[in-house]
Protein backbone atom coordinates (compact mmCIF):
# COMPACT_ATOMS: atom_id res chain seq x y z
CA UNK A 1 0.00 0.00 0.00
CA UNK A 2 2.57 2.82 0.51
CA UNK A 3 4.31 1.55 -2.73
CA UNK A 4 0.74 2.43 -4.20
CA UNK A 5 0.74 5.86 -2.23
CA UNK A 6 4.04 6.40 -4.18
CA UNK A 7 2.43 5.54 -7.36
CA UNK A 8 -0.47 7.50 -6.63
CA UNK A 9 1.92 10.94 -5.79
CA UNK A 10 4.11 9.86 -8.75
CA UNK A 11 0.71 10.22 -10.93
CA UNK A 12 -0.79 13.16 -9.04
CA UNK A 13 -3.68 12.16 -7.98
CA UNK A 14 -3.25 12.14 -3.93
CA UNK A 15 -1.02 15.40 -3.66
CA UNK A 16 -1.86 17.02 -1.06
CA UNK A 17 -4.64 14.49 0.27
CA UNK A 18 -2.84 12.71 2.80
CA UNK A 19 -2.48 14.41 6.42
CA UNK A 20 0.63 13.29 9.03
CA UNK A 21 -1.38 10.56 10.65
CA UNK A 22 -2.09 9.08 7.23
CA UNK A 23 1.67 9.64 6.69
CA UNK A 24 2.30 8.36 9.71
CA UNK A 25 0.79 4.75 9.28
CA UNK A 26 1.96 4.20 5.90
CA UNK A 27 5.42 4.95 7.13
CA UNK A 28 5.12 1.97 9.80
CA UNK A 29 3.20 -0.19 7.08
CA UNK A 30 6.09 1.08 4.58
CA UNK A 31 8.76 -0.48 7.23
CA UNK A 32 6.93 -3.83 8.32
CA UNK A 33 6.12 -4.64 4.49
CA UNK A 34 9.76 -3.53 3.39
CA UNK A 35 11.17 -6.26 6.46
CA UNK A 36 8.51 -9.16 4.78
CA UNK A 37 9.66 -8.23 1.46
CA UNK A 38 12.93 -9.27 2.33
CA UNK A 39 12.11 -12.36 4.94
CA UNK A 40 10.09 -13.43 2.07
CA UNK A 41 12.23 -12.72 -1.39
CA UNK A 42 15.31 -11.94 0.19
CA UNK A 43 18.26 -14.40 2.12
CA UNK A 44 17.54 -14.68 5.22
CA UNK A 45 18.37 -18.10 5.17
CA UNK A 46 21.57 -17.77 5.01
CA UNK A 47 21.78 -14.71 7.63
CA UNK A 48 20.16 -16.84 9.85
CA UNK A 49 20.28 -19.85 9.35
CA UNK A 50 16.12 -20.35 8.67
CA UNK A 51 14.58 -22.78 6.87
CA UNK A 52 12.47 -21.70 3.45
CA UNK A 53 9.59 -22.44 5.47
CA UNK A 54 10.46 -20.45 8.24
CA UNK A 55 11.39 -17.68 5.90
CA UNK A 56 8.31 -17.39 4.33
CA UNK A 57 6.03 -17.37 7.33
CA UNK A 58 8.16 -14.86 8.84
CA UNK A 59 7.41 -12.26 5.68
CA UNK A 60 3.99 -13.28 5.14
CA UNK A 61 3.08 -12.36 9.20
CA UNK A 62 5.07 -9.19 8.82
CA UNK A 63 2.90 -7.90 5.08
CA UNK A 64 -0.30 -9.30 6.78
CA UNK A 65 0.86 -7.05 10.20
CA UNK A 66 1.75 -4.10 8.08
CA UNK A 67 -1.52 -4.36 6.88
CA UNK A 68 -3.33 -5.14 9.52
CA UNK A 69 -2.50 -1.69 11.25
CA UNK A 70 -3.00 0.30 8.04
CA UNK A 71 -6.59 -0.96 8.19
CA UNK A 72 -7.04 -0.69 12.36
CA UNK A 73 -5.75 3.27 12.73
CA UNK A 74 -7.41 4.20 9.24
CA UNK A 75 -11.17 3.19 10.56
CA UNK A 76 -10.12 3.95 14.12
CA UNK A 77 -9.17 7.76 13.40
CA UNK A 78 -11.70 10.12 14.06
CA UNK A 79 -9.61 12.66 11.99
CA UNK A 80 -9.77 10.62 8.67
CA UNK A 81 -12.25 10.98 5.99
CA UNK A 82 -12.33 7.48 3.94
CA UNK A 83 -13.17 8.98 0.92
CA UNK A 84 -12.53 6.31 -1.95
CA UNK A 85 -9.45 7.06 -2.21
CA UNK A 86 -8.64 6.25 1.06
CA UNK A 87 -10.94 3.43 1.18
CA UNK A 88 -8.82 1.98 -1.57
CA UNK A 89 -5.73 2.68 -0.37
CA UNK A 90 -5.77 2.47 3.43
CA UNK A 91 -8.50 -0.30 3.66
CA UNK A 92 -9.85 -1.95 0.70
CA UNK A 93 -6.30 -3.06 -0.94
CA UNK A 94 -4.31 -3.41 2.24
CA UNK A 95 -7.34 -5.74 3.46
CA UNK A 96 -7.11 -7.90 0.35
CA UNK A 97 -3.19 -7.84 0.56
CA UNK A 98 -3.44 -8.97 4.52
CA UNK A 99 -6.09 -11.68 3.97
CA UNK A 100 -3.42 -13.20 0.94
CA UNK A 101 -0.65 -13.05 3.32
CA UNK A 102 -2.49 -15.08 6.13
CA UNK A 103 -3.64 -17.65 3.40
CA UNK A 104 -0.58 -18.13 1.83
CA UNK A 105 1.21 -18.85 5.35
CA UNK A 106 -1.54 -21.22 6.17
CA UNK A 107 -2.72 -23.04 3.33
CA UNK A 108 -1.16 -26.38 2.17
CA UNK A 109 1.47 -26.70 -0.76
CA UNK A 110 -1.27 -26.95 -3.44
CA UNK A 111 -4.15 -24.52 -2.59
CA UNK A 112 -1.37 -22.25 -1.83
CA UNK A 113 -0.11 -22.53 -5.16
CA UNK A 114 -2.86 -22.32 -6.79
CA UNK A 115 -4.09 -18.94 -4.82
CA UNK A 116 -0.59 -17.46 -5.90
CA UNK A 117 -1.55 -18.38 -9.80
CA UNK A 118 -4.87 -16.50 -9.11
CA UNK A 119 -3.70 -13.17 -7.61
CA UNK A 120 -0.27 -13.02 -10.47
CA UNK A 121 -3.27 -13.38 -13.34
CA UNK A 122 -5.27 -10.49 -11.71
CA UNK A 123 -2.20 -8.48 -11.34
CA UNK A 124 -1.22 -9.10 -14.78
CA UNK A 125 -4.64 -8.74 -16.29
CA UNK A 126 -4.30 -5.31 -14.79
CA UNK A 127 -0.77 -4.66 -15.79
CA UNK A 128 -1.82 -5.83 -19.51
CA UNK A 129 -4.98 -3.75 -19.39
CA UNK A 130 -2.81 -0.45 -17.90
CA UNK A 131 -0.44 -0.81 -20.75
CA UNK A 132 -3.15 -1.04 -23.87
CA UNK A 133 -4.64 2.23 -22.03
CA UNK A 134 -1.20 3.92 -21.63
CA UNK A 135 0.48 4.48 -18.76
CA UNK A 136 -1.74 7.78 -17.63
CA UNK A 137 -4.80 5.59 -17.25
CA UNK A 138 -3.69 3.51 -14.32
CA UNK A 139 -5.52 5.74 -12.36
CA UNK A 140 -7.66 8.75 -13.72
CA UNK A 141 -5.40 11.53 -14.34
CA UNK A 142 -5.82 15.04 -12.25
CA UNK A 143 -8.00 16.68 -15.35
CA UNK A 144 -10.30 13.32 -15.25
CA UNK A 145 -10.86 13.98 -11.39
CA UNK A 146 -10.73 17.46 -11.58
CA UNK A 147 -13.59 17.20 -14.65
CA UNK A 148 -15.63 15.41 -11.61
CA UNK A 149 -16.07 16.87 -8.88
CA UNK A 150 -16.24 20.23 -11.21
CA UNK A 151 -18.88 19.20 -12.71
CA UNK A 152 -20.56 18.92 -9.25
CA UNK A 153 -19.05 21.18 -7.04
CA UNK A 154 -18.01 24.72 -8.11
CA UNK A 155 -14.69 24.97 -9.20
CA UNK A 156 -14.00 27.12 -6.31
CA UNK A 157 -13.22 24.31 -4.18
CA UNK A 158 -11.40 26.05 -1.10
CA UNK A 159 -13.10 27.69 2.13
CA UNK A 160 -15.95 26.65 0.49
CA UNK A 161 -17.31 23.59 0.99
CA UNK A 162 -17.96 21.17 4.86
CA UNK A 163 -18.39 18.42 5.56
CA UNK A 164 -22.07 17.64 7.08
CA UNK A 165 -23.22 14.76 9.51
CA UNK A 166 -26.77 14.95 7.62
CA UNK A 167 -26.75 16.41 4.23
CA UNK A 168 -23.19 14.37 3.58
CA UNK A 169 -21.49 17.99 2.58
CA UNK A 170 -22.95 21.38 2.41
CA UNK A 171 -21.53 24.93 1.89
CA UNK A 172 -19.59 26.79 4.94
CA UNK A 173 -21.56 29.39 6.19
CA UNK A 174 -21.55 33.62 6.04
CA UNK A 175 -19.37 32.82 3.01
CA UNK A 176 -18.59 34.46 -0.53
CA UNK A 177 -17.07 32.84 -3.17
CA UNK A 178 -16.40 33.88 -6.62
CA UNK A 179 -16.94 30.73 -8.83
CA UNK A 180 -14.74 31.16 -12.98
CA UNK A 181 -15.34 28.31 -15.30
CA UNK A 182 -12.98 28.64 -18.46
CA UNK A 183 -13.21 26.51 -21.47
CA UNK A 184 -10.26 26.63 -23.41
CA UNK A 185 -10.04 30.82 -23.19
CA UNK A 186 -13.89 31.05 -23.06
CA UNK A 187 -15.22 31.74 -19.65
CA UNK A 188 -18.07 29.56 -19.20
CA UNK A 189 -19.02 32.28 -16.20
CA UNK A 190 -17.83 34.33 -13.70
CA UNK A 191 -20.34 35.12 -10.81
CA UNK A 192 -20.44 35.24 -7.22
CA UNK A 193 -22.55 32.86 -4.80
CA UNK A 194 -23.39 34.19 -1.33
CA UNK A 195 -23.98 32.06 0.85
CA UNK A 196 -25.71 33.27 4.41
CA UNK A 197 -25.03 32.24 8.16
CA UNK A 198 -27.08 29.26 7.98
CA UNK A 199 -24.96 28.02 5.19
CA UNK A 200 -27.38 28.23 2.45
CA UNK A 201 -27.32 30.36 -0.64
CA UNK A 202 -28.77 33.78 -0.09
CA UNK A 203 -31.62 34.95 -1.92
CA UNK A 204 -31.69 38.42 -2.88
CA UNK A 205 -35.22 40.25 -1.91
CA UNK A 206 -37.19 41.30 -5.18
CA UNK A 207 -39.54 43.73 -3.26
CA UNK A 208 -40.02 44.98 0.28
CA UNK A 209 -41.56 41.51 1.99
CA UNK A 210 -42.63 42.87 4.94
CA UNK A 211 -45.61 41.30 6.00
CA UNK A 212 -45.59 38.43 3.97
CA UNK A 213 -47.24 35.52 5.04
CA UNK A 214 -45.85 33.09 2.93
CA UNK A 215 -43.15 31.59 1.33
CA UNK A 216 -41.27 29.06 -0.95
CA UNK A 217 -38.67 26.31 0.00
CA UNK A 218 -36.50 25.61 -2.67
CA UNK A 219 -34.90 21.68 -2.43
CA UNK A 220 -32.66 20.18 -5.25
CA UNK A 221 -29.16 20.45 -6.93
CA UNK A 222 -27.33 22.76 -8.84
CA UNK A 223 -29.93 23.50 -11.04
CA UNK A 224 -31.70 24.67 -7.67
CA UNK A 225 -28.77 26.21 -6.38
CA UNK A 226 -28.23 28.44 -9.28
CA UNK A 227 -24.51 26.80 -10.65
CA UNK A 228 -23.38 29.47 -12.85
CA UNK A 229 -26.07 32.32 -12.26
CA UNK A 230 -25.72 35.57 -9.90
CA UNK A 231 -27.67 35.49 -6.54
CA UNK A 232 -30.78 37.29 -8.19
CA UNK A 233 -30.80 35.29 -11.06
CA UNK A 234 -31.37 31.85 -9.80
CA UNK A 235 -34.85 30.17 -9.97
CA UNK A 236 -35.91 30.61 -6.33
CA UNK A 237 -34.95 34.64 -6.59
CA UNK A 238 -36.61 34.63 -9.50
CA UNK A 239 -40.23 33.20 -8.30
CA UNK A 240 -39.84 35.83 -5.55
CA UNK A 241 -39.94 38.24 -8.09
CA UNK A 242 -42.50 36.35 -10.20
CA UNK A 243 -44.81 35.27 -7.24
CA UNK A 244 -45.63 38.24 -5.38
CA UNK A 245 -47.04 37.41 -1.53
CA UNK A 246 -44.24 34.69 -1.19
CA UNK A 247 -40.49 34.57 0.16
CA UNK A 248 -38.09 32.10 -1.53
CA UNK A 249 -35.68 30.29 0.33
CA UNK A 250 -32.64 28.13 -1.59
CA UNK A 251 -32.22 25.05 0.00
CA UNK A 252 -30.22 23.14 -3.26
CA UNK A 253 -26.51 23.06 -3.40
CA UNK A 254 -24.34 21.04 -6.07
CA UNK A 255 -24.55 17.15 -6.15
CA UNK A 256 -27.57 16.93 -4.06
CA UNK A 257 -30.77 14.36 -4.66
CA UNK A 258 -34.13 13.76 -3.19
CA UNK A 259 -32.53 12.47 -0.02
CA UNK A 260 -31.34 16.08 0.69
CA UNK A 261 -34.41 17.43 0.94
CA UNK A 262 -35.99 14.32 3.15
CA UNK A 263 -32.65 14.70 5.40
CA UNK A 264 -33.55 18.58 5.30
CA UNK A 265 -36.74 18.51 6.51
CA UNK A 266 -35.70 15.61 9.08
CA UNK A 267 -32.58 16.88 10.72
CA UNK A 268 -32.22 20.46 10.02
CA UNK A 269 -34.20 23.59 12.02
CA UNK A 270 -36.29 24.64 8.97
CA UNK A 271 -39.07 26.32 11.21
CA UNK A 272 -36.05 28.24 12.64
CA UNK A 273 -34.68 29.81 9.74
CA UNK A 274 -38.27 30.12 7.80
CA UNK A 275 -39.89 33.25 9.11
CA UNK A 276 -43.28 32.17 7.35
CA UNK A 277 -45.72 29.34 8.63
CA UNK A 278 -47.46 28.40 5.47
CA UNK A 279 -45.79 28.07 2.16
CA UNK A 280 -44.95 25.92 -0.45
CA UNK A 281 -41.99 23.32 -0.83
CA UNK A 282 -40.64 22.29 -4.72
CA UNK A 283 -38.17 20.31 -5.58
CA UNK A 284 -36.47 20.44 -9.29
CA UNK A 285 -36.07 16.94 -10.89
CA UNK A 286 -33.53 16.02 -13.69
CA UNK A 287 -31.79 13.17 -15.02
CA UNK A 288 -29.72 11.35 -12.51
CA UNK A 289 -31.53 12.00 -9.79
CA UNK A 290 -32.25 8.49 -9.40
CA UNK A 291 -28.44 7.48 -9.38
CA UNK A 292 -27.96 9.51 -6.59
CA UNK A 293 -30.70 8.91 -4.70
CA UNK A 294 -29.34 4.98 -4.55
CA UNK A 295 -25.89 5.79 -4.75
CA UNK A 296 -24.73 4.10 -7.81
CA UNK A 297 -21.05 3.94 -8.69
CA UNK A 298 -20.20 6.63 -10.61
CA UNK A 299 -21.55 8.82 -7.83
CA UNK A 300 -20.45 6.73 -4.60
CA UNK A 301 -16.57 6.98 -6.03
CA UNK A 302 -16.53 10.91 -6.51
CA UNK A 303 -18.74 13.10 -4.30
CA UNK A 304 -21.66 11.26 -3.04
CA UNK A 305 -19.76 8.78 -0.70
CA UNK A 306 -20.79 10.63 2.62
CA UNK A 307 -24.54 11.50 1.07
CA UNK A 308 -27.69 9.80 3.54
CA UNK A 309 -28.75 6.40 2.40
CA UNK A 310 -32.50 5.75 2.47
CA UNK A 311 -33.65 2.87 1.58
CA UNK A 312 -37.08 0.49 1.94
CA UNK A 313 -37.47 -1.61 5.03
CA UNK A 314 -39.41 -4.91 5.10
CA UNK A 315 -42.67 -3.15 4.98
CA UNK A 316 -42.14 -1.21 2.88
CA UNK A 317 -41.29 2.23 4.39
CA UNK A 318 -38.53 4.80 3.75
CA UNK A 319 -35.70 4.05 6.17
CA UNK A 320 -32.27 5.89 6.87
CA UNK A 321 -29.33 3.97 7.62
CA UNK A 322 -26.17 6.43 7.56
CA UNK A 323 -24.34 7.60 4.60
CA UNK A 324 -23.46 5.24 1.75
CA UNK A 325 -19.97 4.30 3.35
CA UNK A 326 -21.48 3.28 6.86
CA UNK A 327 -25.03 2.31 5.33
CA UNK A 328 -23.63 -0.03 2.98
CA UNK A 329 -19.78 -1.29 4.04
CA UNK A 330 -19.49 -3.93 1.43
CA UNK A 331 -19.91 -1.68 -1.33
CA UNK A 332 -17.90 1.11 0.17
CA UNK A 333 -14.86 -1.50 0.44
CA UNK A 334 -15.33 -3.26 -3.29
CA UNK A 335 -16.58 0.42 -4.91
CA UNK A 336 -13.42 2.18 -5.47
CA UNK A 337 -11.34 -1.22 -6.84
CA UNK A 338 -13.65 -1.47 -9.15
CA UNK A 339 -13.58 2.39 -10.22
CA UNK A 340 -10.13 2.13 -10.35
CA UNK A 341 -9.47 -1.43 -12.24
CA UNK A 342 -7.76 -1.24 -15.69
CA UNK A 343 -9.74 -4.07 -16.71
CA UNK A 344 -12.89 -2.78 -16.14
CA UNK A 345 -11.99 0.56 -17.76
CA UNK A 346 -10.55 -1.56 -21.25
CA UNK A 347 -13.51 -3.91 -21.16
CA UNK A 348 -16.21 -0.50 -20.46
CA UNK A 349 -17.94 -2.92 -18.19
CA UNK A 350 -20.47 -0.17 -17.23
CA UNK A 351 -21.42 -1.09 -13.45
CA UNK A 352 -24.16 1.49 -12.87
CA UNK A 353 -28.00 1.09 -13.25
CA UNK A 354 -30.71 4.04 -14.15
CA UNK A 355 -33.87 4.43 -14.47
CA UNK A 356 -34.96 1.32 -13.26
CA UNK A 357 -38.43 0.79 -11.53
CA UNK A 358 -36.48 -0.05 -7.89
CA UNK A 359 -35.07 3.18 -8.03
CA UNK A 360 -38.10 4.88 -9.36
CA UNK A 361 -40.38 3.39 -6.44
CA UNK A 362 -37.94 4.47 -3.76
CA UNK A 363 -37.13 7.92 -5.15
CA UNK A 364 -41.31 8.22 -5.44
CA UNK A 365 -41.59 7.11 -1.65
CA UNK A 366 -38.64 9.58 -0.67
CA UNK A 367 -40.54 12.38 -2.05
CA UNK A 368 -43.58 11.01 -0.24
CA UNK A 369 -41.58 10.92 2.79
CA UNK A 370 -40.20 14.32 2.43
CA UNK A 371 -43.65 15.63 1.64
CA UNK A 372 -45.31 14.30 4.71
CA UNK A 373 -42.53 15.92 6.85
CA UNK A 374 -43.12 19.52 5.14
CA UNK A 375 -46.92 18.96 6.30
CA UNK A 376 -45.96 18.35 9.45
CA UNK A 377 -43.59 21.19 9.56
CA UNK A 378 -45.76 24.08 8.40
CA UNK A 379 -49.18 24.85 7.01
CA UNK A 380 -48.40 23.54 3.41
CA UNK A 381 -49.90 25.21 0.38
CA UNK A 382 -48.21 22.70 -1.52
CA UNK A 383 -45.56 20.02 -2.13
CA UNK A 384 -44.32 19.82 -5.56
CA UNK A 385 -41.43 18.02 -7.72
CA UNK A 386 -41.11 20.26 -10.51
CA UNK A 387 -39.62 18.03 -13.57
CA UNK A 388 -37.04 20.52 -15.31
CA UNK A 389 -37.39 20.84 -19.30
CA UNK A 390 -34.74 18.46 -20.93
CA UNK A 391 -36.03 15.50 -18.26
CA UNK A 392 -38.02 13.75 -20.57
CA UNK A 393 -36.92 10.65 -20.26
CA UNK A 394 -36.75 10.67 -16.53
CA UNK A 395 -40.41 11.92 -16.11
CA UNK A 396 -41.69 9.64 -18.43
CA UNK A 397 -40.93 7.01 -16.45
CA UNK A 398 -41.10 9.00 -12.37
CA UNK A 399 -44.47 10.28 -13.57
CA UNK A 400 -46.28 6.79 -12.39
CA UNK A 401 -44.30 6.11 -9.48
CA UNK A 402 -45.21 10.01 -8.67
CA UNK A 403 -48.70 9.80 -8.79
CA UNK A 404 -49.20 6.60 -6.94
CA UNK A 405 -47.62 8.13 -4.04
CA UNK A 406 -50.03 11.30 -4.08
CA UNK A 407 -46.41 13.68 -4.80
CA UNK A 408 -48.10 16.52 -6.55
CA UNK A 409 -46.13 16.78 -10.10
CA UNK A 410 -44.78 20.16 -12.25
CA UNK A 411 -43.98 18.57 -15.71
CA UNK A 412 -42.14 20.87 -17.20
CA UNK A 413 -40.43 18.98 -19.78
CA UNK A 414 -41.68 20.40 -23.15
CA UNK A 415 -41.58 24.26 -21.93
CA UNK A 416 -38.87 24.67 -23.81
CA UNK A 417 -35.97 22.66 -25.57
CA UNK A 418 -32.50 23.16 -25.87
CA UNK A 419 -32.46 23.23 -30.03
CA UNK A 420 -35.08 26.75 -29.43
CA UNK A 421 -32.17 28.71 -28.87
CA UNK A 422 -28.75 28.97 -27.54
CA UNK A 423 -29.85 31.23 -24.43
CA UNK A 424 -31.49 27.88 -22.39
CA UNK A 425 -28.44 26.39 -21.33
CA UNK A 426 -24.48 27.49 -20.61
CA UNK A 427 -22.68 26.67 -23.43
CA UNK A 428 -19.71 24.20 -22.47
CA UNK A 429 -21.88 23.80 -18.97
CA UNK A 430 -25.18 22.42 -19.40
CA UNK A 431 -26.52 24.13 -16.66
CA UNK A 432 -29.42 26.49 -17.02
CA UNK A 433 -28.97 29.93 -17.75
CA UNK A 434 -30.83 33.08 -15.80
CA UNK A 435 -33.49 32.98 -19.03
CA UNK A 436 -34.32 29.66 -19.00
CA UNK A 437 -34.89 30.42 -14.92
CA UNK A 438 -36.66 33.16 -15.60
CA UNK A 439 -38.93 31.02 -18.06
CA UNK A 440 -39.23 28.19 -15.48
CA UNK A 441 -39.91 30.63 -12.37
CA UNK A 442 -42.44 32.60 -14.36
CA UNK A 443 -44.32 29.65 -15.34
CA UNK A 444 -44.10 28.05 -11.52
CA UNK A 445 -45.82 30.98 -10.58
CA UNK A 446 -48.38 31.09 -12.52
CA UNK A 447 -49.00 27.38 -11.49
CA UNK A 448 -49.00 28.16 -8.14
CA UNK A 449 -51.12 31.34 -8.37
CA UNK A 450 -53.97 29.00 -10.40
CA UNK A 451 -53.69 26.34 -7.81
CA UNK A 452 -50.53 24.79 -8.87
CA UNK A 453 -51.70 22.55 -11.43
CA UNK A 454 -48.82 21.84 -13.99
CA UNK A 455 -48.20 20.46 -17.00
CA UNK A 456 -48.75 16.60 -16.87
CA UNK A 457 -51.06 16.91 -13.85
């Protein structure tokens, strides 16, 4: 394992990621594996005067020991974050490594034999698959990684974003950031997001609100959020100015999915920071939603990791049971190998599922859930998933699952498309620009102002 740490730094993909206590225990693993390395390939023999089989034993204890404490301090450290990087390379591989140590001391002449023929094929399947995908593709390179969590998380990574025990991550309160995305030497945008002393983006007021009875709670992603928009221009400061009689508060932030807004309503003071007691709650759909919700792959082994896990119990009801790294260990030890195995990558063995009725039923439920707790909460005028327009697919196929749970639906798929005009989207982005907001929050109003009956309703 700390010969992989040196591969990792050599390729740049864990500068700067591992603190002194990580540092710490790879430099003791580094030591006891070095000292079985040699007990077991070296000649101690004659130093000592051991036997072969005494020699071997003696290495294979000392790897399995080396990684044995790499494992116990990793998930014994408060400090550390195992993020799957450093589920790969502080539990997951040192794990695998330890258990092959143990079975090669114990394990008679043939089965032992036969174990080593195993693990040299899987190392040179991955070897064999490295080399046809070039050197750099061992492990993603720093604009691959970079590309992800970008695509999530503003670029402006720093002072920015916190960890948080319910919503997995969220955005560090009484904080300004200015977020640049360039494209070559286009700049994608430039704009600033405010974010207030609860630690949710701040929504500029349209008009004086005093006296207003009610308001509008805002759950979602980025498309929520407002990735790539000014403060006023996002969709929630824009129904403020659309809706008159209601005060918007933004309650999306990059990455998120339904389970946000369940763990939201669940965990987090709402009452507290909404001065209103009646209002309305809407949540913006799009495709994915349903990946994240169950935690698929491709978003367990970049940002969604820490993210709540719901899930159905045996009766059929929305449970929580942690994040997606404590609510699920298995998966959170055998994820990241699998993200990161050449063989996989040169075969494209694609090991994520969407849009499947499973995750359609529970995503349904969790906006049942999450409904049901905003009733509780306040006097609800309303509890809406508002399907964004280039979802088609997706609320083809939620719309059922939807309706059978009562969740009040805004199909807004065919407002407008992205071949209209240019002005919809951000070009090298994909997220929505202030217009198509404007479009979306102008039309929400009018929904809500006629009794909020949408589109596909």
């Amino acid at each position: 394992m700390p010969a992989g740490l040196v591969l990792l730094r050599y390729f740049g993909i864990a500068d700067q990621e591992f603190g002194p206590i990580e540092g710490l225990i790879l430099a003791i693993g580094a030591m006891l594996l070095a000292a079985g390395a040699t007990f077991s390939f070296g000649r101690p023999k004659h130093w000592l005067g051991l036997s072969w089989g005494h020699v071997w034993k003696a290495g294979g204890a000392l790897i399995a020991l080396a990684c044995l404490l790499t494992v116990a301090v990793a998930l014994l450290s408060a400090r550390m974050s195992l993020d799957p990087m450093r589920m790969l390379c502080l539990v997951t591989l040192p794990t695998l490594t330890g258990i092959f140590s143990v079975l090669m001391i114990f394990l008679s002449r043939t089965p032992r034999t036969n174990l080593a023929i195993v693990a040299i094929l899987i190392v040179s399947a991955e070897l064999f698959s490295a080399l046809i995908l070039g050197v750099q593709k061992i492990m993603p390179s720093q604009e691959d990684v970079a590309g992800q969590v970008a695509a999530v998380i503003s670029p402006v990574l720093k002072n920015y974003v916190r960890n948080d025990p319910d919503l997995g991550y969220a955005a560090i309160p009484d904080n300004v950031q200015r977020a640049v995305k360039l494209r070559g030497d286009a700049t994608v945008y430039d704009v600033t997001y405010t974010i207030n002393d609860r630690g949710w983006r701040h929504t500029p007021q349209a008009r004086d609100l005093n006296g207003t009875e009610s308001f509008a709670a805002f759950f979602g992603d980025s498309y929520t959020f407002g990735e790539g928009v000014q403060d006023r221009a996002t969709l929630p400061a824009q129904f403020e100015q659309a809706a008159f009689g209601f005060r918007s508060y933004n309650f999306g932030f990059h990455g998120y999915g339904p389970q946000q807004m369940l763990s939201a309503l669940e965990h987090k003071d709402l009452p507290a920071i909404i001065r209103e007691k009646r209002g309305i709650a809407v949540f913006t759909l799009i495709y994915g939603h349903d990946m994240r919700l169950t935690g698929e792959p491709v978003i367990h082994n970049s940002w969604g990791y820490n993210m709540p896990y719901y899930h159905l119990d045996g009766q059929g009801n929305v449970k929580q049971n942690g994040t997606f790294t404590t609510g699920r260990p298995l998966s959170a030890f055998f994820l990241p190998l699998l993200r990161w195995s050449s063989t996989i990558k040169l075969l494209r063995i694609n090991l994520n599922s969407a849009e499947t009725p499973d995750q359609y039923s529970l995503m349904a439920k969790v906006f049942g859930a999450a409904c049901r707790r905003f009733e509780s909460l306040f006097n609800s005028q309303g509890c809406y998933v508002l399907i964004f327009p280039q979802a088609k697919n997706s609320a083809e196929k939620a719309l059922p699952y939807l309706r059978k749970e009562g969740v009040k639906v805004l199909n807004y798929v065919d407002l407008f498309r992205r071949s209209d005009s240019d002005d919809y989207y951000l070009a090298g982005d994909g997220h929505p620009t202030a217009r198509a907001h404007k479009i979306v929050s102008e039309r929400l109003a009018k929904d809500i102002a006629s009794g909020g009956h949408g589109l596909g309703e």
